[in-house]
PDB file of N, CA and C in Angstrom:
ATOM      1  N   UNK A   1       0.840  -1.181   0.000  1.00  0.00           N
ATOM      2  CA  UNK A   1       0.000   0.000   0.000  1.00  0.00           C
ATOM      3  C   UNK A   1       0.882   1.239   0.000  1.00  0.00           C
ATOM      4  N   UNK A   2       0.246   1.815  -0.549  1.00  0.00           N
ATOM      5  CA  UNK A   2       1.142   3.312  -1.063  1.00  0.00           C
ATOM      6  C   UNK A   2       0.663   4.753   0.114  1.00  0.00           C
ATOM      7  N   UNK A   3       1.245   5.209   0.901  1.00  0.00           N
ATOM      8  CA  UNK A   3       0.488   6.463   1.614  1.00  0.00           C
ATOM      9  C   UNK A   3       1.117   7.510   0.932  1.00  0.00           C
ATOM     10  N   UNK A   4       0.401   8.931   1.482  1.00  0.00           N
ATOM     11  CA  UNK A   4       0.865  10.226   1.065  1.00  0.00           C
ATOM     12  C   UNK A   4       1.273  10.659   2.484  1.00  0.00           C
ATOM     13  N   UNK A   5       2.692  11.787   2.357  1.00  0.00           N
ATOM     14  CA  UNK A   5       2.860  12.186   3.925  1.00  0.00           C
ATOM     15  C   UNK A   5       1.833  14.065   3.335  1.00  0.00           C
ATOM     16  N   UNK A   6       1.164  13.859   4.180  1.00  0.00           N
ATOM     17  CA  UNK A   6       0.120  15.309   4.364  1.00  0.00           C
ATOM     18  C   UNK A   6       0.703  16.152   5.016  1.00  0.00           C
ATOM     19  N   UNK A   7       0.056  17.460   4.982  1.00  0.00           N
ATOM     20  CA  UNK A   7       0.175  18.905   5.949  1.00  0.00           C
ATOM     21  C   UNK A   7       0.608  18.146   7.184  1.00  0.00           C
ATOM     22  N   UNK A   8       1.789  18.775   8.096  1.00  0.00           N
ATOM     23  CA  UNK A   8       2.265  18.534   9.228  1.00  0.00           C
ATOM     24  C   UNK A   8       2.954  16.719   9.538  1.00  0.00           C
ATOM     25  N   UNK A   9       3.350  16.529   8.233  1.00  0.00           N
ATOM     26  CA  UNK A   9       3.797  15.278   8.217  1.00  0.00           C
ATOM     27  C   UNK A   9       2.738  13.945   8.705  1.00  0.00           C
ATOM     28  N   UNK A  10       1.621  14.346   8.276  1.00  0.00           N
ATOM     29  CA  UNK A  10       0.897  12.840   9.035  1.00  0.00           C
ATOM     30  C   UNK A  10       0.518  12.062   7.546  1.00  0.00           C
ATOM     31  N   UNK A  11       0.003  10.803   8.447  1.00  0.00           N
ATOM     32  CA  UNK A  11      -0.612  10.151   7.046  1.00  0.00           C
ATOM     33  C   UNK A  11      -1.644   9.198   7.460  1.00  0.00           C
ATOM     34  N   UNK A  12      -1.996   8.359   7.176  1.00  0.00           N
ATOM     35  CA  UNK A  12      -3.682   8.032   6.904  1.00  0.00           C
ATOM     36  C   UNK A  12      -3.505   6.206   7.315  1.00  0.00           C
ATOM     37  N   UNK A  13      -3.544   5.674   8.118  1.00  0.00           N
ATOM     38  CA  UNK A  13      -3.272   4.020   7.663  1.00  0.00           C
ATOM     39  C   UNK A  13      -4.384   3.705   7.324  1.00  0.00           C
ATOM     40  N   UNK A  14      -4.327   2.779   6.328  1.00  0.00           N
ATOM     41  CA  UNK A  14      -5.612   1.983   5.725  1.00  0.00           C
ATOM     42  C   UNK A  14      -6.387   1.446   6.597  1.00  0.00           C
ATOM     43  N   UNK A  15      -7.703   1.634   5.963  1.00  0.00           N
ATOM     44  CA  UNK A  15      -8.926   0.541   7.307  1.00  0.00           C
ATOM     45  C   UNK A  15      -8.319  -1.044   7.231  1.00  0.00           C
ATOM     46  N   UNK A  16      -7.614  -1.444   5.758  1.00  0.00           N
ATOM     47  CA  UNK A  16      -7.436  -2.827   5.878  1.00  0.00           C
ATOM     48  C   UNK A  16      -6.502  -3.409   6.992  1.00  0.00           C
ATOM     49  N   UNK A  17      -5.210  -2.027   7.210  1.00  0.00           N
ATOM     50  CA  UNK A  17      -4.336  -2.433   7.957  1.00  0.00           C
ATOM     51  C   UNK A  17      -5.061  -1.919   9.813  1.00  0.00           C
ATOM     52  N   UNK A  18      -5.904  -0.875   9.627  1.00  0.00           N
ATOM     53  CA  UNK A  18      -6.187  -0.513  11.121  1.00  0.00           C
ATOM     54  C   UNK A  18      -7.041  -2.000  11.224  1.00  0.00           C
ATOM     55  N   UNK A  19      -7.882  -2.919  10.840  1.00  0.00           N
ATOM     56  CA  UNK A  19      -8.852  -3.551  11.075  1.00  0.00           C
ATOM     57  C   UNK A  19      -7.954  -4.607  11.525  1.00  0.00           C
ATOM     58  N   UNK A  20      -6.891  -5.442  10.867  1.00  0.00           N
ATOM     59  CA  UNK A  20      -6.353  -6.713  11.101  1.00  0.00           C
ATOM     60  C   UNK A  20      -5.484  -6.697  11.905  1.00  0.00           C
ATOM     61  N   UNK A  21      -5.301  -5.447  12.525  1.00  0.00           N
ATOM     62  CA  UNK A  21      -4.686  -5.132  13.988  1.00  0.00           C
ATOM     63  C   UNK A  21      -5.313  -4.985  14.831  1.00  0.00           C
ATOM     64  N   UNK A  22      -7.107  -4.340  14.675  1.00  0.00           N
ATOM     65  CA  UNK A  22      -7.291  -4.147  15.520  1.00  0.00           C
ATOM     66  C   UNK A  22      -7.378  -2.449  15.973  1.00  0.00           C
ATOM     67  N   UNK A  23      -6.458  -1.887  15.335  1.00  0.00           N
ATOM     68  CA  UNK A  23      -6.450  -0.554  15.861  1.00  0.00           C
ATOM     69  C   UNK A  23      -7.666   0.251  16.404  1.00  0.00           C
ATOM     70  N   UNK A  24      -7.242   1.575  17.665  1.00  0.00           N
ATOM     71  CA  UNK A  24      -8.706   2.189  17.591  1.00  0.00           C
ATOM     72  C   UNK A  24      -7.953   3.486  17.953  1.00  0.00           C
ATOM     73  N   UNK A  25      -8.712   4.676  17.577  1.00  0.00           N
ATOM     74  CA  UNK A  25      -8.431   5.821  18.134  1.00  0.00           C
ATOM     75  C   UNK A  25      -7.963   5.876  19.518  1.00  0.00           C
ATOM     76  N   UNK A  26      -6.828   6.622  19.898  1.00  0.00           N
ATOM     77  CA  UNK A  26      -6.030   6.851  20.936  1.00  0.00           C
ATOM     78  C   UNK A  26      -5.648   5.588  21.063  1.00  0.00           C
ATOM     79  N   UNK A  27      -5.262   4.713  20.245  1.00  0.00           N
ATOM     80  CA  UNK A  27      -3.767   3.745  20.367  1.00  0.00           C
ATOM     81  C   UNK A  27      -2.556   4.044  20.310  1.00  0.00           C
ATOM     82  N   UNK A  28      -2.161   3.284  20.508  1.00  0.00           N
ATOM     83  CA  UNK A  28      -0.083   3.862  20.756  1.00  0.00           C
ATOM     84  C   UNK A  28       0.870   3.340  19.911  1.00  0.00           C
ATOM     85  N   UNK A  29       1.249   3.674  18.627  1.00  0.00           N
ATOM     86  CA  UNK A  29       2.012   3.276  17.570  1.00  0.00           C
ATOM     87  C   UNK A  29       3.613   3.355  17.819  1.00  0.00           C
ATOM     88  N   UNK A  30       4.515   2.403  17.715  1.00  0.00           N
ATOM     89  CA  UNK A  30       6.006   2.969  18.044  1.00  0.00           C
ATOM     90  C   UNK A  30       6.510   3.073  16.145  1.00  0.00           C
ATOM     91  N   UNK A  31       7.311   3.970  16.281  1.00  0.00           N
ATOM     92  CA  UNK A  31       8.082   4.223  14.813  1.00  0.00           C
ATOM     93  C   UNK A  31       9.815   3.517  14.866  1.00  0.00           C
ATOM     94  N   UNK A  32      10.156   2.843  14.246  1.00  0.00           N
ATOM     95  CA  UNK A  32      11.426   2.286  14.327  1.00  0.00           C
ATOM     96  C   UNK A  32      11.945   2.582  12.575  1.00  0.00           C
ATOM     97  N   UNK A  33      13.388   2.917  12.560  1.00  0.00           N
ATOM     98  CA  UNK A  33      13.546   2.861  10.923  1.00  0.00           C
ATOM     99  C   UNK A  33      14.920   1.529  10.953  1.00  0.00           C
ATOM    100  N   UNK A  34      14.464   0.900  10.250  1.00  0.00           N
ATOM    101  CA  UNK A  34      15.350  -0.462   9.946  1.00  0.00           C
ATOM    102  C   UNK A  34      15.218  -0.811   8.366  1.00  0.00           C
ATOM    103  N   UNK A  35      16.976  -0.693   8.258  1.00  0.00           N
ATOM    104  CA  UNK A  35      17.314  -0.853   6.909  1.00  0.00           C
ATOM    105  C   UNK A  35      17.164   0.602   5.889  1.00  0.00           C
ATOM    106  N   UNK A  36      16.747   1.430   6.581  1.00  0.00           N
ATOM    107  CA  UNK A  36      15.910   2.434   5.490  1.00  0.00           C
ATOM    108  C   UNK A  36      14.850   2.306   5.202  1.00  0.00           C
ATOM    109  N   UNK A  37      14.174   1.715   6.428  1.00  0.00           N
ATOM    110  CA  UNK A  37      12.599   1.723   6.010  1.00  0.00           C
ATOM    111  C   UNK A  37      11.682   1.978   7.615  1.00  0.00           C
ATOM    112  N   UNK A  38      10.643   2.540   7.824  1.00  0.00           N
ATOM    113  CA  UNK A  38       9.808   3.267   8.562  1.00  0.00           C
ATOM    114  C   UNK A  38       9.384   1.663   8.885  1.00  0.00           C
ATOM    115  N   UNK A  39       9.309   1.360  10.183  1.00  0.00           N
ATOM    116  CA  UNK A  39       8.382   0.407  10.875  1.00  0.00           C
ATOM    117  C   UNK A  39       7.546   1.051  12.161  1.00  0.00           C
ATOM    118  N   UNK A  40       6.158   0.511  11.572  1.00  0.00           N
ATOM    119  CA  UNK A  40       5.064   0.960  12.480  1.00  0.00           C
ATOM    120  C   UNK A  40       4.479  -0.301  13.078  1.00  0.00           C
ATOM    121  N   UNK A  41       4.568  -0.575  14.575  1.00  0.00           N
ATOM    122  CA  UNK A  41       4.066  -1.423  15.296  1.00  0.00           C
ATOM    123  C   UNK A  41       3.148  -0.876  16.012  1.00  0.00           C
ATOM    124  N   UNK A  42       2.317  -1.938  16.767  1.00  0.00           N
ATOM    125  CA  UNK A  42       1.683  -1.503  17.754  1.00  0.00           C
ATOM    126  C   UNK A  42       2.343  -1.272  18.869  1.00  0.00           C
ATOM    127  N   UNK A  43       1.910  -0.202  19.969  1.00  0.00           N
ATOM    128  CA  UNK A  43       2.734  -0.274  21.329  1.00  0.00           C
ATOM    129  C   UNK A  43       1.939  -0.691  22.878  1.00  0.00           C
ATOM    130  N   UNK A  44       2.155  -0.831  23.460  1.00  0.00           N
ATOM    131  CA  UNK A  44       1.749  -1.149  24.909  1.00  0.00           C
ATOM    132  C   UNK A  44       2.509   0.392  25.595  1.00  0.00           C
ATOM    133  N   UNK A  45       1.776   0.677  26.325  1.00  0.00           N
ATOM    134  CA  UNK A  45       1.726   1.647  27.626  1.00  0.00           C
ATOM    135  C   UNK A  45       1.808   1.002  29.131  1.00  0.00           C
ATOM    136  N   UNK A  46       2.535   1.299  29.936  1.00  0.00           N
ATOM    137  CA  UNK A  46       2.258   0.703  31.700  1.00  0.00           C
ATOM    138  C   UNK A  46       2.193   2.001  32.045  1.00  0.00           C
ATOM    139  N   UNK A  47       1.185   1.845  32.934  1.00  0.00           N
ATOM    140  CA  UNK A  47       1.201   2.848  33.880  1.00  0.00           C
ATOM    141  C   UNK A  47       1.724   2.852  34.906  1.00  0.00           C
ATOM    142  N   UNK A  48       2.888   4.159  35.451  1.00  0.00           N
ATOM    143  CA  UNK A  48       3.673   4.010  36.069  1.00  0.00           C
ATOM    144  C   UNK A  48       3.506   3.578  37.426  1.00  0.00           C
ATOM    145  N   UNK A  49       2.281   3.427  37.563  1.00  0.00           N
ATOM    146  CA  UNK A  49       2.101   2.694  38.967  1.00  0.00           C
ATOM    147  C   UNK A  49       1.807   1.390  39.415  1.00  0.00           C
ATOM    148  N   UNK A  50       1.884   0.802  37.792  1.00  0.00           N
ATOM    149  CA  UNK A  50       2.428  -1.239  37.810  1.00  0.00           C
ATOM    150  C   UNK A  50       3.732  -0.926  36.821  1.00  0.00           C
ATOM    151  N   UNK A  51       4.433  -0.220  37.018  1.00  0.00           N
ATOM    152  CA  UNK A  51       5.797  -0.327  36.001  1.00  0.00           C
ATOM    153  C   UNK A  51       6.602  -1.518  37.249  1.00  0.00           C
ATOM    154  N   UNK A  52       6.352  -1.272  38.719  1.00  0.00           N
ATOM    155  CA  UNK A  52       7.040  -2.764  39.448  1.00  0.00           C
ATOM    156  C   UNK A  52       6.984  -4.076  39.167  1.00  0.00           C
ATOM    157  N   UNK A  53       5.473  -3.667  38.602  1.00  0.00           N
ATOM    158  CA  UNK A  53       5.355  -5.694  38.168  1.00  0.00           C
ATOM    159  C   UNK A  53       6.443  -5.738  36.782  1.00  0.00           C
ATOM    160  N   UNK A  54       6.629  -5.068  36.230  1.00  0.00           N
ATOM    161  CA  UNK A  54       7.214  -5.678  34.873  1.00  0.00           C
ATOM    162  C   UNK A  54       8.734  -5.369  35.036  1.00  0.00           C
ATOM    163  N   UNK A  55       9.561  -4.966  35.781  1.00  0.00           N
ATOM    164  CA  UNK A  55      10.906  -5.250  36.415  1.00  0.00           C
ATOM    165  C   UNK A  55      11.238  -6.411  36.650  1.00  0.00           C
ATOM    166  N   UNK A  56      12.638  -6.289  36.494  1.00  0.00           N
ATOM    167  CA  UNK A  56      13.500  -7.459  35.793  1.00  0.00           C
ATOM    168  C   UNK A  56      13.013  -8.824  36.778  1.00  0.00           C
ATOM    169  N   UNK A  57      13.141  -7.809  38.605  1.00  0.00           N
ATOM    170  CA  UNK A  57      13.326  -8.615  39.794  1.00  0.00           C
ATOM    171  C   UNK A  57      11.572  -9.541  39.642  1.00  0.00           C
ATOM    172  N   UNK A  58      10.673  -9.063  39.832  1.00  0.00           N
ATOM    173  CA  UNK A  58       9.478  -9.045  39.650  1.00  0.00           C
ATOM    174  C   UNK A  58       9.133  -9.825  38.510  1.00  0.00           C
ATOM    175  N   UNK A  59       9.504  -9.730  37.683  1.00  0.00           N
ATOM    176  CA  UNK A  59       9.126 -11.097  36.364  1.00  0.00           C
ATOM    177  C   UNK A  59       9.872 -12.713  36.884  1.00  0.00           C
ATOM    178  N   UNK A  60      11.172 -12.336  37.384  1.00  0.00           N
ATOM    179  CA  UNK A  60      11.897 -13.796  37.362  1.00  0.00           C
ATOM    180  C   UNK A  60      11.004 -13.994  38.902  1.00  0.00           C
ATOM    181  N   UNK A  61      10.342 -13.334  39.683  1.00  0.00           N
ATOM    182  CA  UNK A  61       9.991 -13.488  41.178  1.00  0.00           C
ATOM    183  C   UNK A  61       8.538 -14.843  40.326  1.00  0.00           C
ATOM    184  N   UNK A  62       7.519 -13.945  39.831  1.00  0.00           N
ATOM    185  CA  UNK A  62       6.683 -14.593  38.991  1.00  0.00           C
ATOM    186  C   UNK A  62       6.571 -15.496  38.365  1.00  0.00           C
ATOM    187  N   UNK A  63       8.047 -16.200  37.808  1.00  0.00           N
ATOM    188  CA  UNK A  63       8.320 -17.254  36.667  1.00  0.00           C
ATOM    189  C   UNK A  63       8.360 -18.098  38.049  1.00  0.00           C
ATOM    190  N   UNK A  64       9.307 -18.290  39.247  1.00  0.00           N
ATOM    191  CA  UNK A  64       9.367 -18.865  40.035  1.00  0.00           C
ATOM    192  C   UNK A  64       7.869 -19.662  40.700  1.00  0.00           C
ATOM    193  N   UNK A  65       7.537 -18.556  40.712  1.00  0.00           N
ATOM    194  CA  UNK A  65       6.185 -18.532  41.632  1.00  0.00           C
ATOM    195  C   UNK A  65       5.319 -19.868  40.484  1.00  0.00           C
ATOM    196  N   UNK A  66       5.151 -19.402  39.341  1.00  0.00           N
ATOM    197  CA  UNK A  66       4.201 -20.371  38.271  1.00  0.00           C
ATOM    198  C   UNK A  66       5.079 -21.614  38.028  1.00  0.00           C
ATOM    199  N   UNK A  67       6.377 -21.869  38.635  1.00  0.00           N
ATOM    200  CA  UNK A  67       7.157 -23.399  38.708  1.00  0.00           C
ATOM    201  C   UNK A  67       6.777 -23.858  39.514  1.00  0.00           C
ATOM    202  N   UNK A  68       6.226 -23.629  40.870  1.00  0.00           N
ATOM    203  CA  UNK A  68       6.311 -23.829  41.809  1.00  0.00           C
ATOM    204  C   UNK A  68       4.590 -24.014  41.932  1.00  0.00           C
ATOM    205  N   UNK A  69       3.885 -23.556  41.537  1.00  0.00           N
ATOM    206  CA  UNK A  69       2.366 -24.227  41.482  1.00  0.00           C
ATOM    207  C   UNK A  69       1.851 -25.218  40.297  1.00  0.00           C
ATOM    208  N   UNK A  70       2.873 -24.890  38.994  1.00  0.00           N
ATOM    209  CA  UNK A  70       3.314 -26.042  38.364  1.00  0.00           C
ATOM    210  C   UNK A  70       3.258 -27.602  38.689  1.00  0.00           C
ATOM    211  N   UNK A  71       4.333 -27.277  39.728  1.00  0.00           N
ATOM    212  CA  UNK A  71       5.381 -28.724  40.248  1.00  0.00           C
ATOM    213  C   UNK A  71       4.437 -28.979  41.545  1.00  0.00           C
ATOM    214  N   UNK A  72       3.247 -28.473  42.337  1.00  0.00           N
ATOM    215  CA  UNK A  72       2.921 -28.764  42.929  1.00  0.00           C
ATOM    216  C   UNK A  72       3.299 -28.329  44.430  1.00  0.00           C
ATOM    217  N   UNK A  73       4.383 -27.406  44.615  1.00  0.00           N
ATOM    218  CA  UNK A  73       4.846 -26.689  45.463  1.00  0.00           C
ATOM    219  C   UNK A  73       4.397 -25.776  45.957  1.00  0.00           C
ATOM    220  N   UNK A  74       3.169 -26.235  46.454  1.00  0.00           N
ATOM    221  CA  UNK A  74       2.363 -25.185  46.936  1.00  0.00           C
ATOM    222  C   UNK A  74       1.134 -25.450  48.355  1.00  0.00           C
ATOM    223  N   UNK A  75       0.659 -25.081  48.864  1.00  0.00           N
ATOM    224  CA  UNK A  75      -0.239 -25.169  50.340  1.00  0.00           C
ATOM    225  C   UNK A  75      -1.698 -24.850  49.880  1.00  0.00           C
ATOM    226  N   UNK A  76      -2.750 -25.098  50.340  1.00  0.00           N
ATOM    227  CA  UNK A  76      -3.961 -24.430  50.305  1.00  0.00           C
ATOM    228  C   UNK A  76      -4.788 -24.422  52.181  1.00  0.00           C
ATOM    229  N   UNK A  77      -4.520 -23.085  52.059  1.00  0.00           N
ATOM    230  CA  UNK A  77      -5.292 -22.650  53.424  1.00  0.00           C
ATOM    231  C   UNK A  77      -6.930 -22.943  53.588  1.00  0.00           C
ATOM    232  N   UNK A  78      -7.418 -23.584  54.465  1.00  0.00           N
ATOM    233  CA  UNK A  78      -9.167 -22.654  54.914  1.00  0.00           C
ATOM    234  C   UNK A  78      -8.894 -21.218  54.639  1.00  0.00           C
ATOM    235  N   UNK A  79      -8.222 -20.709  55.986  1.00  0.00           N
ATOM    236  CA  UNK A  79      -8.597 -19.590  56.290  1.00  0.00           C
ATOM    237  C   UNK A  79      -7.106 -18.589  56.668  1.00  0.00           C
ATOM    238  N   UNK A  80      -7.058 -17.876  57.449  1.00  0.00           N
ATOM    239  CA  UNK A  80      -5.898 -17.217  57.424  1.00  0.00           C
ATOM    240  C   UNK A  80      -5.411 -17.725  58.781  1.00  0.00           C
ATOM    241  N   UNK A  81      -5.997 -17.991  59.950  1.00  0.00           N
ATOM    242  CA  UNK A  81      -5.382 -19.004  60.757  1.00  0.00           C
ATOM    243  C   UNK A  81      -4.624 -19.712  60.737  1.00  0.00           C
ATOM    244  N   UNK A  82      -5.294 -20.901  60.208  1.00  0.00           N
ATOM    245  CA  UNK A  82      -4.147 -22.298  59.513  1.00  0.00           C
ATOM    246  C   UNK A  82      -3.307 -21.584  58.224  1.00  0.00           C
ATOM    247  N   UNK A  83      -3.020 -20.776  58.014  1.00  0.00           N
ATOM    248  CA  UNK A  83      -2.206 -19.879  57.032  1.00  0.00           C
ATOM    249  C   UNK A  83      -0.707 -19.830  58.074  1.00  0.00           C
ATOM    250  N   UNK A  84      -1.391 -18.733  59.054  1.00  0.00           N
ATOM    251  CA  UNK A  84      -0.332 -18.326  59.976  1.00  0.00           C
ATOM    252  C   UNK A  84       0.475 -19.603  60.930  1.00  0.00           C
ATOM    253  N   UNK A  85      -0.491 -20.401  61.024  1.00  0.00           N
ATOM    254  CA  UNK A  85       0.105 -21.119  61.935  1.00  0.00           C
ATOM    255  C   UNK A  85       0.995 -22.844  61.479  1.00  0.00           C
ATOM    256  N   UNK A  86       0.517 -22.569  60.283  1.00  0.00           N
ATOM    257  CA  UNK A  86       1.701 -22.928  59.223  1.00  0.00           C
ATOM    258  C   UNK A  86       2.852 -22.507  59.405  1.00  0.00           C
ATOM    259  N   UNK A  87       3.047 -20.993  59.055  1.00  0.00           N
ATOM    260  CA  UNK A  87       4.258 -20.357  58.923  1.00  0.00           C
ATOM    261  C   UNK A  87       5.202 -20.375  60.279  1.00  0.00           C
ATOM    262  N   UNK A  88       4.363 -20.444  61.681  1.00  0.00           N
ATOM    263  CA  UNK A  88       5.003 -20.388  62.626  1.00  0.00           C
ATOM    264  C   UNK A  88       5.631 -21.463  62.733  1.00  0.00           C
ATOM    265  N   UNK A  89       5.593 -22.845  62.599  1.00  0.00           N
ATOM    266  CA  UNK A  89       6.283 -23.933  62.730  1.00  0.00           C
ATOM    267  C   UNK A  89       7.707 -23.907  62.385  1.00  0.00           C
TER     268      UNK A  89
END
């Protein structure tokens, strides 16, 4: 597909390409140039107040955590009682 760059440098993406992405008004596009050529992806946003979960420490904490209920390494409480008095032993 062929675009035009318009007044103030913008341009137009096709409904074919907004549709099979998905796109919608106020989405977040990143621009990368590779090789000499313009790449337009989609982007993801965090808001800076879960930017902790997606840190380095915090992902490998998580991978652990889903081995470990995986493998069966894991407890199931009633209540928070027998929780605690688990831990005290």
């Amino acid at each position: 597909m062929v675009l035009q760059v318009r007044r103030n440098f913008q341009i137009t993406l096709p409904s074919l390409i907004r549709k099979r992405l998905g796109l919608k008004v106020g989405d977040i596009l990143k621009t990368t140039l590779e090789k000499g050529r313009i790449v337009i992806s989609p982007a993801k946003t965090i808001d800076a107040e879960q930017s902790w979960f997606w840190t380095k420490e915090w992902q490998e904490a998580e991978k652990e955590a889903e081995e470990d209920i995986k493998s069966g390494r894991v407890k199931k409480f009633k209540n928070v009682q027998e929780l605690i008095a688990d831990l005290d032993k």
